[in-house]
C-alpha atoms as a PDB file:
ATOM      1  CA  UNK A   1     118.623 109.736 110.164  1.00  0.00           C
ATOM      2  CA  UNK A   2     115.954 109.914 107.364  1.00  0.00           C
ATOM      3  CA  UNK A   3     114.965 106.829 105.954  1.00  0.00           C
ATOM      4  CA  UNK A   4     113.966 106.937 101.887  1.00  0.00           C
ATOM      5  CA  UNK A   5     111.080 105.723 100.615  1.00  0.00           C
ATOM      6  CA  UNK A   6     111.610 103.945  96.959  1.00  0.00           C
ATOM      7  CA  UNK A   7     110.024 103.117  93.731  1.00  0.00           C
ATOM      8  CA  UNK A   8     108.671  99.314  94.931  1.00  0.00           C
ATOM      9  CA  UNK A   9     109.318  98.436  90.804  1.00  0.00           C
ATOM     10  CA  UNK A  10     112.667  99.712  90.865  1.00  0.00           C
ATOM     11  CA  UNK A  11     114.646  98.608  94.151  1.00  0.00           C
ATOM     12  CA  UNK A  12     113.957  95.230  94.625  1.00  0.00           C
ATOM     13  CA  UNK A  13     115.259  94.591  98.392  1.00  0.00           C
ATOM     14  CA  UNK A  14     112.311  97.494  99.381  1.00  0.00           C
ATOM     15  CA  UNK A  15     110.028  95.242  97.149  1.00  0.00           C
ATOM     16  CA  UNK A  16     110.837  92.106  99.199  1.00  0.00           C
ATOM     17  CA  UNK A  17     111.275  93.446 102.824  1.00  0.00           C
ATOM     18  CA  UNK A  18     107.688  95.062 102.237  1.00  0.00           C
ATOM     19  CA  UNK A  19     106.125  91.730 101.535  1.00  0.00           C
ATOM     20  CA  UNK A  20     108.043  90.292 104.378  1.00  0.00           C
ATOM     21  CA  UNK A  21     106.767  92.826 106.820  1.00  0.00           C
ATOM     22  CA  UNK A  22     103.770  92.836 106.113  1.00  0.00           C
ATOM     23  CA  UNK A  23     103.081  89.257 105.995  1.00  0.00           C
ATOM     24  CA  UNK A  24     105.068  89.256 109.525  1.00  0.00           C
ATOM     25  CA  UNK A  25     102.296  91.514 110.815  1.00  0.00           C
ATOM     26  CA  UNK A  26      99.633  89.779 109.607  1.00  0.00           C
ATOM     27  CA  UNK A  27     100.881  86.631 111.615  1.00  0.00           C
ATOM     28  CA  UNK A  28     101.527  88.448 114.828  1.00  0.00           C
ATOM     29  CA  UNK A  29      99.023  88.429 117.564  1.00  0.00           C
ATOM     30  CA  UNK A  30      98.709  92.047 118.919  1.00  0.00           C
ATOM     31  CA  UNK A  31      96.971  91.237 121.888  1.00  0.00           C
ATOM     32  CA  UNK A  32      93.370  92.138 121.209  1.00  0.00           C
ATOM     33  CA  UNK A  33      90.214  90.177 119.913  1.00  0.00           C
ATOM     34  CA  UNK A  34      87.608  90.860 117.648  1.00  0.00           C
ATOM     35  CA  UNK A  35      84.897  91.250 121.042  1.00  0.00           C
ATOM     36  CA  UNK A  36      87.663  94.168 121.672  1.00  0.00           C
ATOM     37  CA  UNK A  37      86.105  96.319 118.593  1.00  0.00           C
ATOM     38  CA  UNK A  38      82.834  95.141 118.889  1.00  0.00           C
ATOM     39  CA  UNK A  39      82.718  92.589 116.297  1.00  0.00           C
ATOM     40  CA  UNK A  40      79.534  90.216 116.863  1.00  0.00           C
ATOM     41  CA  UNK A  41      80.485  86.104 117.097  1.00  0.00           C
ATOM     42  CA  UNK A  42      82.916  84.059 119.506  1.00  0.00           C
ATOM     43  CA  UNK A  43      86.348  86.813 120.508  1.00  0.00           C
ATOM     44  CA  UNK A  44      88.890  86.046 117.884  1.00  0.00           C
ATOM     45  CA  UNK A  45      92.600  87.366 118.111  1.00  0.00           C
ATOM     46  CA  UNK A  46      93.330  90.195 115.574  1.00  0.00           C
ATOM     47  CA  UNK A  47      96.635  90.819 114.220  1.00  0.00           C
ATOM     48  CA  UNK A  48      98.605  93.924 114.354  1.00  0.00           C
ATOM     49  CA  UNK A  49      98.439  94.115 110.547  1.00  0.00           C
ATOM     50  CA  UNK A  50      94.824  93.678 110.709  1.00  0.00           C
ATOM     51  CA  UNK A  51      94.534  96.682 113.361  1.00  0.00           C
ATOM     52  CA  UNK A  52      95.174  99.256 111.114  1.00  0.00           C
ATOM     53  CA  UNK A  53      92.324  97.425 108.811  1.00  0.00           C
ATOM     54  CA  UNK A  54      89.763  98.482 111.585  1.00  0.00           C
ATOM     55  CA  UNK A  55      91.108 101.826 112.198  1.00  0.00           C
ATOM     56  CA  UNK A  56      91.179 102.750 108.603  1.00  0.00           C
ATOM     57  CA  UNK A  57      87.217 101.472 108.711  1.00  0.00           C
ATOM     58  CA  UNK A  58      86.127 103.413 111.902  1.00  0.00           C
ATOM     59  CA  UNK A  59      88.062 106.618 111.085  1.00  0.00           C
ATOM     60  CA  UNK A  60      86.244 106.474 107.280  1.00  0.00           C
ATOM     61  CA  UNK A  61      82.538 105.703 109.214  1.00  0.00           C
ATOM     62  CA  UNK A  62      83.187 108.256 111.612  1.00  0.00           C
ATOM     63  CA  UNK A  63      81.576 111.747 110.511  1.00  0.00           C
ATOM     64  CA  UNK A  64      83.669 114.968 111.376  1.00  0.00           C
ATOM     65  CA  UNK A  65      81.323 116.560 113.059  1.00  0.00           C
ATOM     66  CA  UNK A  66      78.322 114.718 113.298  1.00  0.00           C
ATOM     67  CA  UNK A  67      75.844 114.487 110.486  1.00  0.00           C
ATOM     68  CA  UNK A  68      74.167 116.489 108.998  1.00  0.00           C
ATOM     69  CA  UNK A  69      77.399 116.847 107.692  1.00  0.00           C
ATOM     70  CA  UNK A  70      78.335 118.969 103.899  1.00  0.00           C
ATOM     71  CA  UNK A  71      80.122 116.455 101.361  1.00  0.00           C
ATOM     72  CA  UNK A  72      80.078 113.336 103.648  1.00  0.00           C
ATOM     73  CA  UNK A  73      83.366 114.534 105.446  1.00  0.00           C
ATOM     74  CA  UNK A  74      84.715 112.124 108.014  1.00  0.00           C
ATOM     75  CA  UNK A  75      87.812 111.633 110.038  1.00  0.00           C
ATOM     76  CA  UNK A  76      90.400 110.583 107.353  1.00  0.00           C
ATOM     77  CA  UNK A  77      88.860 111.054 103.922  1.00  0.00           C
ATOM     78  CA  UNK A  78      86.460 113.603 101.714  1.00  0.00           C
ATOM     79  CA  UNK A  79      87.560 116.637 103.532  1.00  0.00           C
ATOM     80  CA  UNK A  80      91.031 118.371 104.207  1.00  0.00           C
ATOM     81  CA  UNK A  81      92.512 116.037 106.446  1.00  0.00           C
ATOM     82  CA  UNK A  82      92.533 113.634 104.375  1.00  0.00           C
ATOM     83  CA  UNK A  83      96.978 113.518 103.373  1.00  0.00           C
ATOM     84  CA  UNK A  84      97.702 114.718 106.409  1.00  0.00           C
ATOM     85  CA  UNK A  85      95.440 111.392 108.495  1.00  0.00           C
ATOM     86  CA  UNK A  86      97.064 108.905 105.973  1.00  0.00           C
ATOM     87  CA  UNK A  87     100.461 110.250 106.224  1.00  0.00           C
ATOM     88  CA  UNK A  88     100.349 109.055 109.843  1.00  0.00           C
ATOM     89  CA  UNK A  89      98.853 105.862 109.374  1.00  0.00           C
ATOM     90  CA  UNK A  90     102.104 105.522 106.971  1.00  0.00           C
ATOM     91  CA  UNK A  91     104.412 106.134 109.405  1.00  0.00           C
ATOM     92  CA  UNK A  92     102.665 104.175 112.026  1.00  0.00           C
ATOM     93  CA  UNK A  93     102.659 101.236 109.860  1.00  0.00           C
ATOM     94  CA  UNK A  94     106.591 102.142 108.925  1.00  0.00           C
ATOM     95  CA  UNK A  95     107.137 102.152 112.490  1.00  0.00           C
ATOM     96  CA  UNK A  96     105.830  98.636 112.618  1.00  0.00           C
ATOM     97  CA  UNK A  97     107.590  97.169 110.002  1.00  0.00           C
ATOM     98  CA  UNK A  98     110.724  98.619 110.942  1.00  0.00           C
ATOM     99  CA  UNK A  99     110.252  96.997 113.980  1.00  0.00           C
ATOM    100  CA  UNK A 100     109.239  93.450 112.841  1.00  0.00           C
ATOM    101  CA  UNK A 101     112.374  93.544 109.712  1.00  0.00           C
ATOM    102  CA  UNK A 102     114.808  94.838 112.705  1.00  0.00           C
ATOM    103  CA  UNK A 103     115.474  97.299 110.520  1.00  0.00           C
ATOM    104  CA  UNK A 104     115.286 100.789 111.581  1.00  0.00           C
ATOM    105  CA  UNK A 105     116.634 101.728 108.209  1.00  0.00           C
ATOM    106  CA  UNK A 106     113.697 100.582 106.048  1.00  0.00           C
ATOM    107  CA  UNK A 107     111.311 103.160 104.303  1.00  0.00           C
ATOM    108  CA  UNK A 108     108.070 102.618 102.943  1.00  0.00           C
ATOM    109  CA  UNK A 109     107.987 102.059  99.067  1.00  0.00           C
ATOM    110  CA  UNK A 110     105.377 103.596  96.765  1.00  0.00           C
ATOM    111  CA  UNK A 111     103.796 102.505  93.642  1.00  0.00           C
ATOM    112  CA  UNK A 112     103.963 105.049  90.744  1.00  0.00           C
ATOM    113  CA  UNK A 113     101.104 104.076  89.148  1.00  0.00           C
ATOM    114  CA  UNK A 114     101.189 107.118  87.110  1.00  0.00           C
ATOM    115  CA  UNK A 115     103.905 105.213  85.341  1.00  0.00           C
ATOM    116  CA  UNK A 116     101.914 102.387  84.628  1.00  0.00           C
ATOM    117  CA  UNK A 117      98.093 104.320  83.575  1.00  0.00           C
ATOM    118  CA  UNK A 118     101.221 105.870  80.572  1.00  0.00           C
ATOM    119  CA  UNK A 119     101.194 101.800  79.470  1.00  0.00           C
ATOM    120  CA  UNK A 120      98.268 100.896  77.019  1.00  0.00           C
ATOM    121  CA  UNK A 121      95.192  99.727  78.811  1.00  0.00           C
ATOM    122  CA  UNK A 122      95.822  96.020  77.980  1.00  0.00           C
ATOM    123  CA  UNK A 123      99.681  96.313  79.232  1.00  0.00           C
ATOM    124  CA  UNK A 124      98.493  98.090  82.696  1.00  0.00           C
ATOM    125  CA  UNK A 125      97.164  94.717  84.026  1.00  0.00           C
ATOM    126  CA  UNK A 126     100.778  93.259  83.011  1.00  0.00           C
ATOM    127  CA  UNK A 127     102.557  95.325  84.426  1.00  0.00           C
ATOM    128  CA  UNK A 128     105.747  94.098  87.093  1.00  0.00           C
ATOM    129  CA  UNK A 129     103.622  95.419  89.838  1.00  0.00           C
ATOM    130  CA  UNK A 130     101.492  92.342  89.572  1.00  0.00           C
ATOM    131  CA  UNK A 131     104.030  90.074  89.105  1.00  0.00           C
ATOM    132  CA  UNK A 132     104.615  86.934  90.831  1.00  0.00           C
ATOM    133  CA  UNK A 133     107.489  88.722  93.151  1.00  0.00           C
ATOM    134  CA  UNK A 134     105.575  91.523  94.036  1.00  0.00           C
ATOM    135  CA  UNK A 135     101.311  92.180  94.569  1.00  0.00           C
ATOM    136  CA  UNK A 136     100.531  89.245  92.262  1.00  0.00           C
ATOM    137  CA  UNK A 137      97.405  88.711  90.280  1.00  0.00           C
ATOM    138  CA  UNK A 138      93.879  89.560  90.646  1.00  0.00           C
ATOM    139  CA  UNK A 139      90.842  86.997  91.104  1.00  0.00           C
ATOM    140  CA  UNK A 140      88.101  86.266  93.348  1.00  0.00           C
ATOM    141  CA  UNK A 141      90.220  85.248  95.217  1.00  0.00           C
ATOM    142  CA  UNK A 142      93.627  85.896  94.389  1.00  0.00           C
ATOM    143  CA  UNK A 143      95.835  83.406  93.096  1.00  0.00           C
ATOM    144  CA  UNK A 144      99.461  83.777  92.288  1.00  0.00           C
ATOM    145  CA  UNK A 145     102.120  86.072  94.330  1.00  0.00           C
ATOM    146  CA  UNK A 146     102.734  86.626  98.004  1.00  0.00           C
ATOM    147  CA  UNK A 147      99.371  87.029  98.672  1.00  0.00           C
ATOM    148  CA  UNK A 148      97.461  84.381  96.944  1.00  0.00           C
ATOM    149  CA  UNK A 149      95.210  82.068  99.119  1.00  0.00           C
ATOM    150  CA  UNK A 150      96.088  78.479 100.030  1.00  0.00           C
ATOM    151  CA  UNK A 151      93.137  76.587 101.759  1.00  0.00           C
ATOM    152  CA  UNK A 152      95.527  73.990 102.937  1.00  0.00           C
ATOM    153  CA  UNK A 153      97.796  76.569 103.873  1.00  0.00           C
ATOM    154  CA  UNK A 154      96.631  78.572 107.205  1.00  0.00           C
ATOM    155  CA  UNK A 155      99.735  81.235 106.779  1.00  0.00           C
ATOM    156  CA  UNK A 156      98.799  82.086 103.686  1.00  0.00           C
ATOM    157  CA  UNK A 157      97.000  85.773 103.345  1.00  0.00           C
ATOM    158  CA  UNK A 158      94.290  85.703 104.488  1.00  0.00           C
ATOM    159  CA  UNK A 159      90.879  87.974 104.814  1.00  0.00           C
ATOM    160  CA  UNK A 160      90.327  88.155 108.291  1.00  0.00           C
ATOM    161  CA  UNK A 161      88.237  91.451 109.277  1.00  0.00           C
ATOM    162  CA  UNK A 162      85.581  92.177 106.823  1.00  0.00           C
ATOM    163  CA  UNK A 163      83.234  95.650 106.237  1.00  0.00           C
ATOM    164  CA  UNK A 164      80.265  97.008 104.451  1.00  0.00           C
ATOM    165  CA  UNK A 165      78.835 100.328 103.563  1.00  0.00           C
ATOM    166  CA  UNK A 166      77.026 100.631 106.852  1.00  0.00           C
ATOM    167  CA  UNK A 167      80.065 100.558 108.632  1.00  0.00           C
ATOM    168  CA  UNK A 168      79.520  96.743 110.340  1.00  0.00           C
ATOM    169  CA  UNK A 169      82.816  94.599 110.545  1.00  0.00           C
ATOM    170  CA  UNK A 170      82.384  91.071 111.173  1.00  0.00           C
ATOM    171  CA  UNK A 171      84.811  88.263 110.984  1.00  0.00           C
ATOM    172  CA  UNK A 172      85.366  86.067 108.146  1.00  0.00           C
ATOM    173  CA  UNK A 173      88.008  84.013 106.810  1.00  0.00           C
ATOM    174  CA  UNK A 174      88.502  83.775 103.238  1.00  0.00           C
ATOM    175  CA  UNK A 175      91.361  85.084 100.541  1.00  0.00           C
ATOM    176  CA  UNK A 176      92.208  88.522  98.770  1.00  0.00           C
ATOM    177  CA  UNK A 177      89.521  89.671  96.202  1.00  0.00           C
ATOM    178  CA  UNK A 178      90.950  91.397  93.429  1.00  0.00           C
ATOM    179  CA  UNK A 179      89.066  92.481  89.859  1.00  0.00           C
ATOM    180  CA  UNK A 180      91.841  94.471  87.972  1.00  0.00           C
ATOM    181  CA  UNK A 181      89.795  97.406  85.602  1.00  0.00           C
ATOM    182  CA  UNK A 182      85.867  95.590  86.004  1.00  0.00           C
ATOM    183  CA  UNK A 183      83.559  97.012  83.501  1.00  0.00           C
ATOM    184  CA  UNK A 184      81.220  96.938  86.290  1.00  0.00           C
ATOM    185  CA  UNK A 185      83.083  99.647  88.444  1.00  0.00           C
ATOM    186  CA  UNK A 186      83.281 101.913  84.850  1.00  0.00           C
ATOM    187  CA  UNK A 187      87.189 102.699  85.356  1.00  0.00           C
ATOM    188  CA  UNK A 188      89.331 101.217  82.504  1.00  0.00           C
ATOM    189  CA  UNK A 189      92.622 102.836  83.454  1.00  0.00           C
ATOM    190  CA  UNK A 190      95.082 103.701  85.796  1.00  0.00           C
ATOM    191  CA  UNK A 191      95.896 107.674  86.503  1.00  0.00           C
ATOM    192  CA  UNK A 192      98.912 109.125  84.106  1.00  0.00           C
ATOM    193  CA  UNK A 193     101.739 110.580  85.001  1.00  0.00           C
ATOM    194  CA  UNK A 194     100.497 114.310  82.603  1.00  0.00           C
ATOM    195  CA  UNK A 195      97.669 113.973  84.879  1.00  0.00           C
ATOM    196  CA  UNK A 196      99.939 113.465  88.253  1.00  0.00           C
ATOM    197  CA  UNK A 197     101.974 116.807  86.848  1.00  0.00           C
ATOM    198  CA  UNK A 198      98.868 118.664  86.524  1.00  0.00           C
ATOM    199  CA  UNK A 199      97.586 118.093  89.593  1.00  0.00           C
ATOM    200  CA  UNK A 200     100.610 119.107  91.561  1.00  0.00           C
ATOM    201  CA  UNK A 201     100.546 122.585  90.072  1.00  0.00           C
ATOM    202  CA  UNK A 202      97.108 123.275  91.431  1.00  0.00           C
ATOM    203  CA  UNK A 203      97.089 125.524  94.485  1.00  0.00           C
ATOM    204  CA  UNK A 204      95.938 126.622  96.870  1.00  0.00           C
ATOM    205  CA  UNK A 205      95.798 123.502  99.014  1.00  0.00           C
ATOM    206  CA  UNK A 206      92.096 123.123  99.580  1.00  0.00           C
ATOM    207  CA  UNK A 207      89.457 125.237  99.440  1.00  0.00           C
ATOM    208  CA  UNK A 208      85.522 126.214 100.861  1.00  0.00           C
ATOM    209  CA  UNK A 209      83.733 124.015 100.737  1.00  0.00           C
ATOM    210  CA  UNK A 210      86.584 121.193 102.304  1.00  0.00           C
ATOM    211  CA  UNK A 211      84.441 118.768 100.743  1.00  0.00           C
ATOM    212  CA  UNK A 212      84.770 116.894  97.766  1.00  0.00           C
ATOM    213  CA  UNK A 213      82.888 119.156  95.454  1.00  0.00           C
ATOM    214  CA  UNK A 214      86.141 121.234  96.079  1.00  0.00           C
ATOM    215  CA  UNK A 215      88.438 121.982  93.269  1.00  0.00           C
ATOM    216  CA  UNK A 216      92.055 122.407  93.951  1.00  0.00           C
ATOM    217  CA  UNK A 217      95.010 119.858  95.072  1.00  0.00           C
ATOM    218  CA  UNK A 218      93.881 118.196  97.820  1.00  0.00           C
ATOM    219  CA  UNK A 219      90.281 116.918  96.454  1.00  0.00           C
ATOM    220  CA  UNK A 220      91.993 116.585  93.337  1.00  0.00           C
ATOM    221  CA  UNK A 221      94.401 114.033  94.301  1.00  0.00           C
ATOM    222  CA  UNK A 222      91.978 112.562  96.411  1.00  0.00           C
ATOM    223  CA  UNK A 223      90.008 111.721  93.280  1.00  0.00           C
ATOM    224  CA  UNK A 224      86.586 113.275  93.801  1.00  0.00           C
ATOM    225  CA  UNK A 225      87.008 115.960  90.808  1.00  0.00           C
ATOM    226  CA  UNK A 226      86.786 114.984  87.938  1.00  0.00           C
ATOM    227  CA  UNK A 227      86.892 116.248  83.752  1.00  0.00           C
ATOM    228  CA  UNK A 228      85.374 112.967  82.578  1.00  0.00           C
ATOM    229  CA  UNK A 229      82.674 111.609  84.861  1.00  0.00           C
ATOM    230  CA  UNK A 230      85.193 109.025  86.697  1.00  0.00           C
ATOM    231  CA  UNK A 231      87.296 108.985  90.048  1.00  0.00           C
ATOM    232  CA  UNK A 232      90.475 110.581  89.470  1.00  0.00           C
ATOM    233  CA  UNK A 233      93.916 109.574  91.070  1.00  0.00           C
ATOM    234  CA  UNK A 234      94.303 108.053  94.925  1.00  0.00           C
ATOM    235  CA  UNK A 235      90.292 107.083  94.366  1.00  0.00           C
ATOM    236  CA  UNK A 236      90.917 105.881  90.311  1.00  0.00           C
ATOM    237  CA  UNK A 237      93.330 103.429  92.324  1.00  0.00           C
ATOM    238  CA  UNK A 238      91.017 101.706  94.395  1.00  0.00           C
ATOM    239  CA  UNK A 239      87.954 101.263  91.630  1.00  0.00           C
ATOM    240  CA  UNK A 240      90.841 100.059  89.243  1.00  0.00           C
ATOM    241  CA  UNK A 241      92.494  97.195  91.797  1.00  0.00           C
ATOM    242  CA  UNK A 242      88.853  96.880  92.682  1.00  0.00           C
ATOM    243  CA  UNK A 243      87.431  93.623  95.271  1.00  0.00           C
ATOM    244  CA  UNK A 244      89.165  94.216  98.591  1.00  0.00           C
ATOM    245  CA  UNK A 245      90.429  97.643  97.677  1.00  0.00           C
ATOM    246  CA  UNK A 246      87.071  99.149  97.345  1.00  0.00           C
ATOM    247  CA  UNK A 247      85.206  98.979 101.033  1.00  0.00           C
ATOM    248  CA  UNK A 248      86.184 101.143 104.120  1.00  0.00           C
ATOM    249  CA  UNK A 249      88.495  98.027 105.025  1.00  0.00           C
ATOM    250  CA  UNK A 250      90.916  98.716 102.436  1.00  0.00           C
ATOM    251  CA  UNK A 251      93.845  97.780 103.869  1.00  0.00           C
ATOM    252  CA  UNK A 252      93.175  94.547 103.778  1.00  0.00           C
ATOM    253  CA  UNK A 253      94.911  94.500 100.109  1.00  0.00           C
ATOM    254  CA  UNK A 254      98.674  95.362 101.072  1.00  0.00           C
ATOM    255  CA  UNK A 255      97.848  97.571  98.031  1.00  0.00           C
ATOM    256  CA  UNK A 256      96.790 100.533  99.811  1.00  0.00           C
ATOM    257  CA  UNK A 257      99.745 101.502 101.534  1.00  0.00           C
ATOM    258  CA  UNK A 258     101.494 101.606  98.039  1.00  0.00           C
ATOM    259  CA  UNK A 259      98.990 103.593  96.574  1.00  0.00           C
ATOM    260  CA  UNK A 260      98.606 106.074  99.612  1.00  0.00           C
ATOM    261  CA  UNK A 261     102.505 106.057  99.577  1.00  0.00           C
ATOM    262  CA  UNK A 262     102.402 107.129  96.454  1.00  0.00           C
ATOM    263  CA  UNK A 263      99.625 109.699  97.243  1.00  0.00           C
ATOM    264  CA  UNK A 264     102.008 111.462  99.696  1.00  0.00           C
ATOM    265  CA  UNK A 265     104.484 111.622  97.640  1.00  0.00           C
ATOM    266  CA  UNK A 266     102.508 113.588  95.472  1.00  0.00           C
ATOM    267  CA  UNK A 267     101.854 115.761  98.824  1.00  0.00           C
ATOM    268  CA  UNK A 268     104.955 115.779  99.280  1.00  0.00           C
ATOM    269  CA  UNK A 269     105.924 117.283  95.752  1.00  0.00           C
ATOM    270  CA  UNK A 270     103.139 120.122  96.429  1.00  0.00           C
ATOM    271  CA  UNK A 271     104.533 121.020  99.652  1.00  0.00           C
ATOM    272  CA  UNK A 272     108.120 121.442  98.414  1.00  0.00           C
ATOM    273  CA  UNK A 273     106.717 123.282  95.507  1.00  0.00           C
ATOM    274  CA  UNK A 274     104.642 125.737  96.881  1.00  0.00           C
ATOM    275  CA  UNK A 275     105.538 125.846 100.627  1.00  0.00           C
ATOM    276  CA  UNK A 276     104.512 123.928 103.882  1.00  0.00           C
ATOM    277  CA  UNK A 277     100.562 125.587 104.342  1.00  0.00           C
ATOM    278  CA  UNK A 278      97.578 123.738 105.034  1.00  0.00           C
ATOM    279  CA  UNK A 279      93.813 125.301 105.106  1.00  0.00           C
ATOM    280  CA  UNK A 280      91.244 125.226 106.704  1.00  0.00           C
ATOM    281  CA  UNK A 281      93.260 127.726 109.612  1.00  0.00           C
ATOM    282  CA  UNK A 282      92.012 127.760 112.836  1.00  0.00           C
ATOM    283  CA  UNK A 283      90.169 130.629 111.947  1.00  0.00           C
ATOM    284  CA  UNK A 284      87.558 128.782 109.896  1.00  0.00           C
ATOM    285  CA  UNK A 285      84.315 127.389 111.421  1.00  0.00           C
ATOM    286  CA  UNK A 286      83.783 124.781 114.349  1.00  0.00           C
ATOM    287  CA  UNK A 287      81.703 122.916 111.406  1.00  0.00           C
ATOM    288  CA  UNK A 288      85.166 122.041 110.104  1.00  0.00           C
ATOM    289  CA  UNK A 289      86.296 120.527 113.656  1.00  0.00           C
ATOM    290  CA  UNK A 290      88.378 117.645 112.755  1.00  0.00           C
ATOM    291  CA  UNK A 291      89.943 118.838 109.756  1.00  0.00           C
ATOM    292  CA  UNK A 292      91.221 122.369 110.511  1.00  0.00           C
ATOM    293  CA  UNK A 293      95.268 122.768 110.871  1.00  0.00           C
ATOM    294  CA  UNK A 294      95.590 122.301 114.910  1.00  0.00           C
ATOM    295  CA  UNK A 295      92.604 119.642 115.071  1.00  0.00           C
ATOM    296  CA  UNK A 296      93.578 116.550 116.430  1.00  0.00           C
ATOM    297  CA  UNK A 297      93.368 113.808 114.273  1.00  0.00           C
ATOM    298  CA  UNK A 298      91.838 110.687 114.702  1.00  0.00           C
ATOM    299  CA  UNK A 299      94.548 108.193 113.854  1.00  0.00           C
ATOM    300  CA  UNK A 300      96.633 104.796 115.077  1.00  0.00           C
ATOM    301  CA  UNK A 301      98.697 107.237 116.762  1.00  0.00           C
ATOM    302  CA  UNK A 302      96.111 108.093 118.926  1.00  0.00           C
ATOM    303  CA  UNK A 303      94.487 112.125 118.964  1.00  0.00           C
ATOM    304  CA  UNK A 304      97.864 113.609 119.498  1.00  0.00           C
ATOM    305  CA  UNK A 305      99.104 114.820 116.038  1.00  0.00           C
ATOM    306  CA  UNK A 306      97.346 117.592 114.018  1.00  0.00           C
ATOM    307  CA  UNK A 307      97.834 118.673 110.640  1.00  0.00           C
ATOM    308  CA  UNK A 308     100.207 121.286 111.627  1.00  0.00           C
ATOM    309  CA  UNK A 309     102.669 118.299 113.145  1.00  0.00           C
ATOM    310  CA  UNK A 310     102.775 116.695 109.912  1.00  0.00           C
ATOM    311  CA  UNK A 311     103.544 119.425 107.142  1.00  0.00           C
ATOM    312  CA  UNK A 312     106.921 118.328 107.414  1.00  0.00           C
ATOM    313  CA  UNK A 313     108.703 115.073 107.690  1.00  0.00           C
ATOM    314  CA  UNK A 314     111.894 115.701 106.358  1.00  0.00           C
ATOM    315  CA  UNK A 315     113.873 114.552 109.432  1.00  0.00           C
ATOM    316  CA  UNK A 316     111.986 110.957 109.420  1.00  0.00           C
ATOM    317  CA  UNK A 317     111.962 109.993 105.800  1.00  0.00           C
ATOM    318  CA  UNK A 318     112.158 111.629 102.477  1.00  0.00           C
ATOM    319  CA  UNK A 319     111.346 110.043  98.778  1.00  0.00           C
ATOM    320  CA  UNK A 320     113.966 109.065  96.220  1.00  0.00           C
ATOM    321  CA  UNK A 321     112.372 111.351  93.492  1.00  0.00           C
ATOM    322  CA  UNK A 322     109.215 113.560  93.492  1.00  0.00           C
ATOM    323  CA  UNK A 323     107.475 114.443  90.254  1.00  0.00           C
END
């Protein structure tokens, strides 16, 4: 049976069993060490939460196909594989938690944070999201919520796999950066909900050149186009939570899987509205390897599922209400 996937602000027993899941993985021991990955300094065990933290970071520093390489495609993002490699990195981490809660009945929640970019600017930072009960504060590190650091306290979240632009991970051990709407990073707001509806009406999927100068849904919602100078949507997200959120290890803010939750939701809407097709085809040049509809992906499932596998979900979970 389907599970269904919630509004995290609006069903508050998804809200908690995410932050209990989540934590849970980030305490369990899943068997390999940091020497496993490569990571320089004495072998240090990495949790299963913090796998998907290195995956997300090798698939993003791994070029599809190899440089020189149009638009700085790579094997999850800036190209047109980019829903379909997230949506199962979503259900692998469902999987996970579904195991840790026991409960094989527990879907994902998303944050609709085209609800919150409709608040005023000032009211966006306020907003229940970061409340106490659910993704806390921001701050360097952060300091209230489920996820706030406690040096005295070695459960507490913690920062354990760490990344830079040049695609190095090394370990560190510190807490959660966060820096809600920093003039610095240029983006004062969160996406709107007139902007979510606009983008779903955009078709066709993707087009040439699969890069992010490309101008229909996919790069859309991905965030690289743009009508005033700024990251749009799934990328406004990250430069708006900002700290943690912005590197190729991501996922270290429990964040991104609401936001990317939220992004295939969006997917989700487009595919119901205008049918279940995906481009590039098969048809369309080697160059694109990686990214075309029967590619394998690179993924925590391993390079089994293609785009093709993934167009529709409808017999493992659904959402409780598209836009």
């Amino acid at each position: 049976m389907a599970v269904i996937r919630k509004n995290i602000l609006k069903d508050a027993a998804a809200r908690d069993k995410y932050v209990k899941g989540v934590t849970a993985l980030k305490l369990e021991p899943s068997g390999k060490t940091t020497t496993d990955f490569g990571i320089s300094g004495p072998a240090k065990s990495v949790s299963t939460y913090d796998l998907f933290v290195i995956w997300h970071s090798r698939a993003m520093m791994t070029p599809t196909p190899p440089q020189p390489n149009p638009g700085g495609r790579n094997a999850a993002h800036r190209g047109s594989v980019f829903l379909p490699w997230h949506r199962v990195m979503l259900l692998a981490l469902e999987q996970n938690l579904q195991r840790i809660l026991g409960d094989n009945t527990f879907g994902l929640p998303y944050w609709d944070w085209g609800a919150d970019g409709d608040l005023p600017r000032a009211q966006q930072k306020k907003s229940p999201f970061w409340a106490t009960n659910c993704m806390g504060g921001d701050g360097k590190p952060v300091q209230i919520g489920p996820f706030a650091f406690r040096p005295a306290d070695p459960k507490s979240w913690r920062v354990r796999i760490e990344g830079n632009s040049a695609a190095q991970l090394k370990s560190v051990n510190r807490g959660l950066w966060r820096a809600f709407a920093d003039p610095q990073n240029g983006v004062p707001d969160l996406p709107t909900s007139a902007q979510v509806s606009s983008c779903v009406q955009l078709t066709p999927y993707d087009t040439a050149n699969w890069d992010t100068g490309a101008d229909k849904f996919r790069n859309t919602l991905e965030g690289w186009r743009s009508s005033r100078g700024q990251p749009e949507h799934h990328n406004r997200v990250h430069v708006w939570v900002g700290g943690d959120m912005w590197p190729s290890t991501s996922p270290n803010d429990p964040v991104f899987y609401l936001n990317h939750c939220n992004a295939d939701r969006l997917w989700e809407a487009w595919l119901r509205k205008h049918g279940r097709a995906y481009l590039p085809d098969m048809t369309a040049s080697a160059n694109l390897k990686g990214h075309r509809i029967d590619d394998q992906l690179v993924s925590p499932a391993g390079a089994s599922a293609t785009p093709r596998e993934v167009l529709d979900v409808g017999t493992i979970y659904n959402y409780d209400v598209l836009p």
